[in-house]
N, C-alpha and C. Protein backbone atom coordinates (compact mmCIF):
# COMPACT_ATOMS: atom_id res chain seq x y z
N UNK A 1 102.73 122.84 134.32
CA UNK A 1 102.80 121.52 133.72
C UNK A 1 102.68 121.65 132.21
N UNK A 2 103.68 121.20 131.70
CA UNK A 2 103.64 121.60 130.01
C UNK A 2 102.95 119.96 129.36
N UNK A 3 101.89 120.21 128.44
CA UNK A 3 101.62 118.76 128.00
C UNK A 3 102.17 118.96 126.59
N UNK A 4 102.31 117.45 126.48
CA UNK A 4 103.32 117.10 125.52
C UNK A 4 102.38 116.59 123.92
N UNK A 5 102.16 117.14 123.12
CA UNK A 5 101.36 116.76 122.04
C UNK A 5 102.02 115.24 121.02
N UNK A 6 100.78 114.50 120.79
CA UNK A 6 101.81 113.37 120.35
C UNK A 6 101.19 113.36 118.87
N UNK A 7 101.93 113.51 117.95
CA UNK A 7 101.86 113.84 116.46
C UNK A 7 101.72 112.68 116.06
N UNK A 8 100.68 112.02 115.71
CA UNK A 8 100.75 110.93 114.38
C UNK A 8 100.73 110.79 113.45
N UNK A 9 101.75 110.90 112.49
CA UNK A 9 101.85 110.73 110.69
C UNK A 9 101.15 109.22 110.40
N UNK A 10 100.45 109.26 110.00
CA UNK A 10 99.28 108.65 109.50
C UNK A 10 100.10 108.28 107.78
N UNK A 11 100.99 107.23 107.65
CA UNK A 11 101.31 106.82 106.19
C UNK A 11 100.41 105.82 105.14
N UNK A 12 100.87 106.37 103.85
CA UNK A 12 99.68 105.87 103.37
C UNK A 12 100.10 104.63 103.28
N UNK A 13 98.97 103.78 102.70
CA UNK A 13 98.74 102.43 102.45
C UNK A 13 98.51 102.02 101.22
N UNK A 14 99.54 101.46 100.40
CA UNK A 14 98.78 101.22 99.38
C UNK A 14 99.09 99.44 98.79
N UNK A 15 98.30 99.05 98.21
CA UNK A 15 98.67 97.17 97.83
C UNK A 15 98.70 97.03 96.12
N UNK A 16 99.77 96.28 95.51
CA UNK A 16 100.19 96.17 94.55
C UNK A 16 100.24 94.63 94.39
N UNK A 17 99.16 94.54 93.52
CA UNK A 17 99.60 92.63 93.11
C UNK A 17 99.22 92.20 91.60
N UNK A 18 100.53 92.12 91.31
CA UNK A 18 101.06 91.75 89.98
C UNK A 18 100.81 90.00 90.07
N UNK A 19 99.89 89.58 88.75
CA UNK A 19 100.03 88.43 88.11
C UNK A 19 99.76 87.25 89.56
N UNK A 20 98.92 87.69 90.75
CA UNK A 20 99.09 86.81 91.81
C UNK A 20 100.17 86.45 92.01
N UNK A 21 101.45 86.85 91.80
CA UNK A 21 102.68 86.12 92.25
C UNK A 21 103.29 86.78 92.92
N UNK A 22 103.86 88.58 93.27
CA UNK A 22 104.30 89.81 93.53
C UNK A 22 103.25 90.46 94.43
N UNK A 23 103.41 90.69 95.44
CA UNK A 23 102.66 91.43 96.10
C UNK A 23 103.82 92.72 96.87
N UNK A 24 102.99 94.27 96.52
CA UNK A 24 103.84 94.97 96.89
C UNK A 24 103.22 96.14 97.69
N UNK A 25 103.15 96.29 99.08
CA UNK A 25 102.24 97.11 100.00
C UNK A 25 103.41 97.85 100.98
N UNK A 26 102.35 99.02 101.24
CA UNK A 26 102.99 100.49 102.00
C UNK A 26 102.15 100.72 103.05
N UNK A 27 102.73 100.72 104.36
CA UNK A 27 102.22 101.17 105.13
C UNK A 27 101.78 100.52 105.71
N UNK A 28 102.61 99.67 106.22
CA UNK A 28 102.77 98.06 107.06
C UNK A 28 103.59 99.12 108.13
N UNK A 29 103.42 98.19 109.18
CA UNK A 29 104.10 98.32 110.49
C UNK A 29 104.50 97.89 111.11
N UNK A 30 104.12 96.01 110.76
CA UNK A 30 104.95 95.56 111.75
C UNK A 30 104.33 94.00 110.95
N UNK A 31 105.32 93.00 110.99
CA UNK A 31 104.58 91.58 110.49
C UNK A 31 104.15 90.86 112.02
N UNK A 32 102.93 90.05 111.90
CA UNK A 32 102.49 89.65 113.24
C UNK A 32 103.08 88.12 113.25
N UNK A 33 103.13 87.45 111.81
CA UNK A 33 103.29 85.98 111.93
C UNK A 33 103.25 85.51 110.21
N UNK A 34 104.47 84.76 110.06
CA UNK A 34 104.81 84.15 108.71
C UNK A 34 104.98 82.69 108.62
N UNK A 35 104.27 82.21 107.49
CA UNK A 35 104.72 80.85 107.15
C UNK A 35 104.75 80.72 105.70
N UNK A 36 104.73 79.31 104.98
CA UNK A 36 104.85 79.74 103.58
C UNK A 36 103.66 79.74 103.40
N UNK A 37 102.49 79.43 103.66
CA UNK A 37 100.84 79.41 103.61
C UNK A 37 100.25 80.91 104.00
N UNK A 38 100.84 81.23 105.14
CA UNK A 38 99.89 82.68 105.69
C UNK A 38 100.87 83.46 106.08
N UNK A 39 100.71 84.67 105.78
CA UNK A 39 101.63 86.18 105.95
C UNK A 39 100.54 87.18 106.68
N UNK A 40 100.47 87.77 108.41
CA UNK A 40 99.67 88.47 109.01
C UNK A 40 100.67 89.51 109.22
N UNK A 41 100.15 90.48 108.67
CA UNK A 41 100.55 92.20 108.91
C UNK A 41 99.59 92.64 109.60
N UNK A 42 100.17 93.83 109.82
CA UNK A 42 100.05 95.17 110.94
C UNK A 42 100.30 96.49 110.07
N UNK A 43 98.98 96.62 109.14
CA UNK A 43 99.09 98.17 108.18
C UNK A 43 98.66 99.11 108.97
N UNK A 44 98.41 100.37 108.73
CA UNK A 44 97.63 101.39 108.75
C UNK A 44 96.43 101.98 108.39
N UNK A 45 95.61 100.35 108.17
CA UNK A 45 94.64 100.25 107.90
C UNK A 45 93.85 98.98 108.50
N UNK A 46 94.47 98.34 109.40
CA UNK A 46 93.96 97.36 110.19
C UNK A 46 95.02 96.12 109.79
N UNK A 47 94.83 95.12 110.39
CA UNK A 47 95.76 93.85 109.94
C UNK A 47 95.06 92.81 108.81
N UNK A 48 95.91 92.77 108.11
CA UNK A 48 96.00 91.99 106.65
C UNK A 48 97.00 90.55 106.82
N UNK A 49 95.85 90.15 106.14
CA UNK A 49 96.15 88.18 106.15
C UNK A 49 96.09 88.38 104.96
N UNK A 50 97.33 87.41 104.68
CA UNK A 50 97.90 87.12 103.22
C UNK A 50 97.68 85.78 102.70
N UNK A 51 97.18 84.98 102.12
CA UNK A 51 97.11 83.48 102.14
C UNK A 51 97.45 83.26 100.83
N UNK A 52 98.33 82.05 100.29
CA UNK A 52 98.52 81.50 99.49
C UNK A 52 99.89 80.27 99.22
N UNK A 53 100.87 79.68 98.41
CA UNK A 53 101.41 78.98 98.82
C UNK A 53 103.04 79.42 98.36
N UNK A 54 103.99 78.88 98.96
CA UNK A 54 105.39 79.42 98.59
C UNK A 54 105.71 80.49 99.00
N UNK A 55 105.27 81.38 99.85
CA UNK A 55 104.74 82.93 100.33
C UNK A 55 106.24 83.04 100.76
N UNK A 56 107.15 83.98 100.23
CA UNK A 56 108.24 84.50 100.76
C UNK A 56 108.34 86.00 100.43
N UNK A 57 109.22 86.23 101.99
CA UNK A 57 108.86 87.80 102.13
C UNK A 57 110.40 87.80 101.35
N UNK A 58 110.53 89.26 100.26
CA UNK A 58 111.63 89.65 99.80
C UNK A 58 112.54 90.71 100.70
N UNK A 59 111.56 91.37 100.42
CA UNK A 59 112.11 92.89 101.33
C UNK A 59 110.79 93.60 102.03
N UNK A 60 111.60 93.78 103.26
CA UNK A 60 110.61 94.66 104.83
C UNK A 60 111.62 95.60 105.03
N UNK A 61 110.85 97.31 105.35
CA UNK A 61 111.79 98.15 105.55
C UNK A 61 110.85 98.49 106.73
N UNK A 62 110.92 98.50 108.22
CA UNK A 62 110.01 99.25 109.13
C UNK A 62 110.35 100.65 109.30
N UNK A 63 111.17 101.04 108.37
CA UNK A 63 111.43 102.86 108.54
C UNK A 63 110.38 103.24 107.19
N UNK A 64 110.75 102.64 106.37
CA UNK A 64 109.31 103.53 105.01
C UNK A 64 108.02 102.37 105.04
N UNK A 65 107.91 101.07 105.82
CA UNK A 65 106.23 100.66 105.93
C UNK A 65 106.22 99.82 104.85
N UNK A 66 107.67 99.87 103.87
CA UNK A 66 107.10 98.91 102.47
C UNK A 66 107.62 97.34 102.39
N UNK A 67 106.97 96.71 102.19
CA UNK A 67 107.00 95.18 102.19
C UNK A 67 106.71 94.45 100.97
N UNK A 68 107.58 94.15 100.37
CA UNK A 68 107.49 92.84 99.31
C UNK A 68 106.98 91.69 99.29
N UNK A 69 106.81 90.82 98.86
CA UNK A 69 106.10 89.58 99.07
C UNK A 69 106.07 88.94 97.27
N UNK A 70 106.38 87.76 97.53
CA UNK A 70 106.68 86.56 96.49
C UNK A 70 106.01 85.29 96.56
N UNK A 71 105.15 84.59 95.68
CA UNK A 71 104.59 83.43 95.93
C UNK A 71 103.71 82.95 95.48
N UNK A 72 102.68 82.19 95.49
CA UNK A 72 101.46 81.77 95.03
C UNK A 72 100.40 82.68 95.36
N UNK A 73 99.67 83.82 95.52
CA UNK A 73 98.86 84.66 96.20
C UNK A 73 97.40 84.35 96.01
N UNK A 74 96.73 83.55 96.99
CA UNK A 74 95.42 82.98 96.84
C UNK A 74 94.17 84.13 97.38
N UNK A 75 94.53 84.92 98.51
CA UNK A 75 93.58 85.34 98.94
C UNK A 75 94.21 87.01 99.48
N UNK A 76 93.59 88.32 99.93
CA UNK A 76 93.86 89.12 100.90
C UNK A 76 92.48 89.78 101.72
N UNK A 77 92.83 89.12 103.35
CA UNK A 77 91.79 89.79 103.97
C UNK A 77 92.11 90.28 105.00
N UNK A 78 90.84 91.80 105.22
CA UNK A 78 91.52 92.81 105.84
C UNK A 78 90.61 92.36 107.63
N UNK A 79 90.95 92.31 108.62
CA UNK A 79 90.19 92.10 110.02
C UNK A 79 90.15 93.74 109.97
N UNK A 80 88.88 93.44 110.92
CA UNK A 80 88.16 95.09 111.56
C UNK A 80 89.21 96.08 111.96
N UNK A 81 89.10 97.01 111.67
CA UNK A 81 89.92 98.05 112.31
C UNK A 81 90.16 97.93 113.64
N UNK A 82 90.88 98.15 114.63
CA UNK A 82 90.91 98.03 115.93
C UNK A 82 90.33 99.26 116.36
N UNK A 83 90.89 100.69 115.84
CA UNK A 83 90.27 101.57 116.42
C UNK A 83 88.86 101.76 116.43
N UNK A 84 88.24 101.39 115.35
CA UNK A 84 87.04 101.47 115.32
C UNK A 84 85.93 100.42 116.32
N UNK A 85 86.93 100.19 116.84
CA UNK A 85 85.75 98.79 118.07
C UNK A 85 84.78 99.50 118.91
N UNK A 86 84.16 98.79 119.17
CA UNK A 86 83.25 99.67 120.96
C UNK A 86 81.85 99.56 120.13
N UNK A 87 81.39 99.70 118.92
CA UNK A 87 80.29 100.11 118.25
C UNK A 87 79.42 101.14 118.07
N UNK A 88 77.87 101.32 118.08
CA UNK A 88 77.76 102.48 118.17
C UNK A 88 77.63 103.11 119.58
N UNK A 89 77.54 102.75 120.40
CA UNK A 89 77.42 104.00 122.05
C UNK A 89 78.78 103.98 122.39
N UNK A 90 79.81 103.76 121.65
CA UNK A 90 81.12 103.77 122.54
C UNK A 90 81.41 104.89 121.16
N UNK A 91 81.00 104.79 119.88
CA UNK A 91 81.30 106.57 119.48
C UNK A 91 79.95 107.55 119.80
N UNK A 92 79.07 107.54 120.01
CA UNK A 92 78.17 108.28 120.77
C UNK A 92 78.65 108.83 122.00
N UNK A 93 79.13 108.27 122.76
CA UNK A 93 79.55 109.03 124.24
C UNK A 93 81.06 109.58 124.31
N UNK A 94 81.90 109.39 122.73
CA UNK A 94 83.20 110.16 123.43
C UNK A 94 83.07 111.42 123.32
């Protein structure tokens, strides 16, 4: 039985915001949900809520992770990592 190794390139992440108006981030993966008020990504660093007003996406490439963004930019917050859930006895016992 041959097992099959599964390689994860781990890309970086990085966030660029010019003048609150330009927002320019790497290492997105996927958008979860857009309006002109709230923009929810899927980085490589947990999912990022975008809040502010006029919010339009310019350019999304899901082959290089990089995503543009245009608009009023009021806020950016990052939710918990997913991998990191369980707390401490769920990394104690793996």
């Amino acid at each position: 039985m041959q097992v099959e190794e599964k390689n994860t390139v781990r890309k970086r992440h990085s966030v660029i915001l010019e003048d609150r108006k330009q927002l320019s981030l790497s290492g997105v993966s996927d958008v979860s949900g857009f309006d002109e008020e709230t923009v929810i990504l899927e980085t490589e660093l947990g999912q990022l809520t975008v809040k502010g007003t006029s919010l339009h996406i310019s350019k999304f490439s899901l082959e290089t992770g990089e995503l543009n963004l245009d608009g009023n930019i009021y806020s950016l917050v990052y939710a918990e990592n997913k991998q990191t859930e369980g707390g401490f006895f769920a990394r104690l016992f793996r």
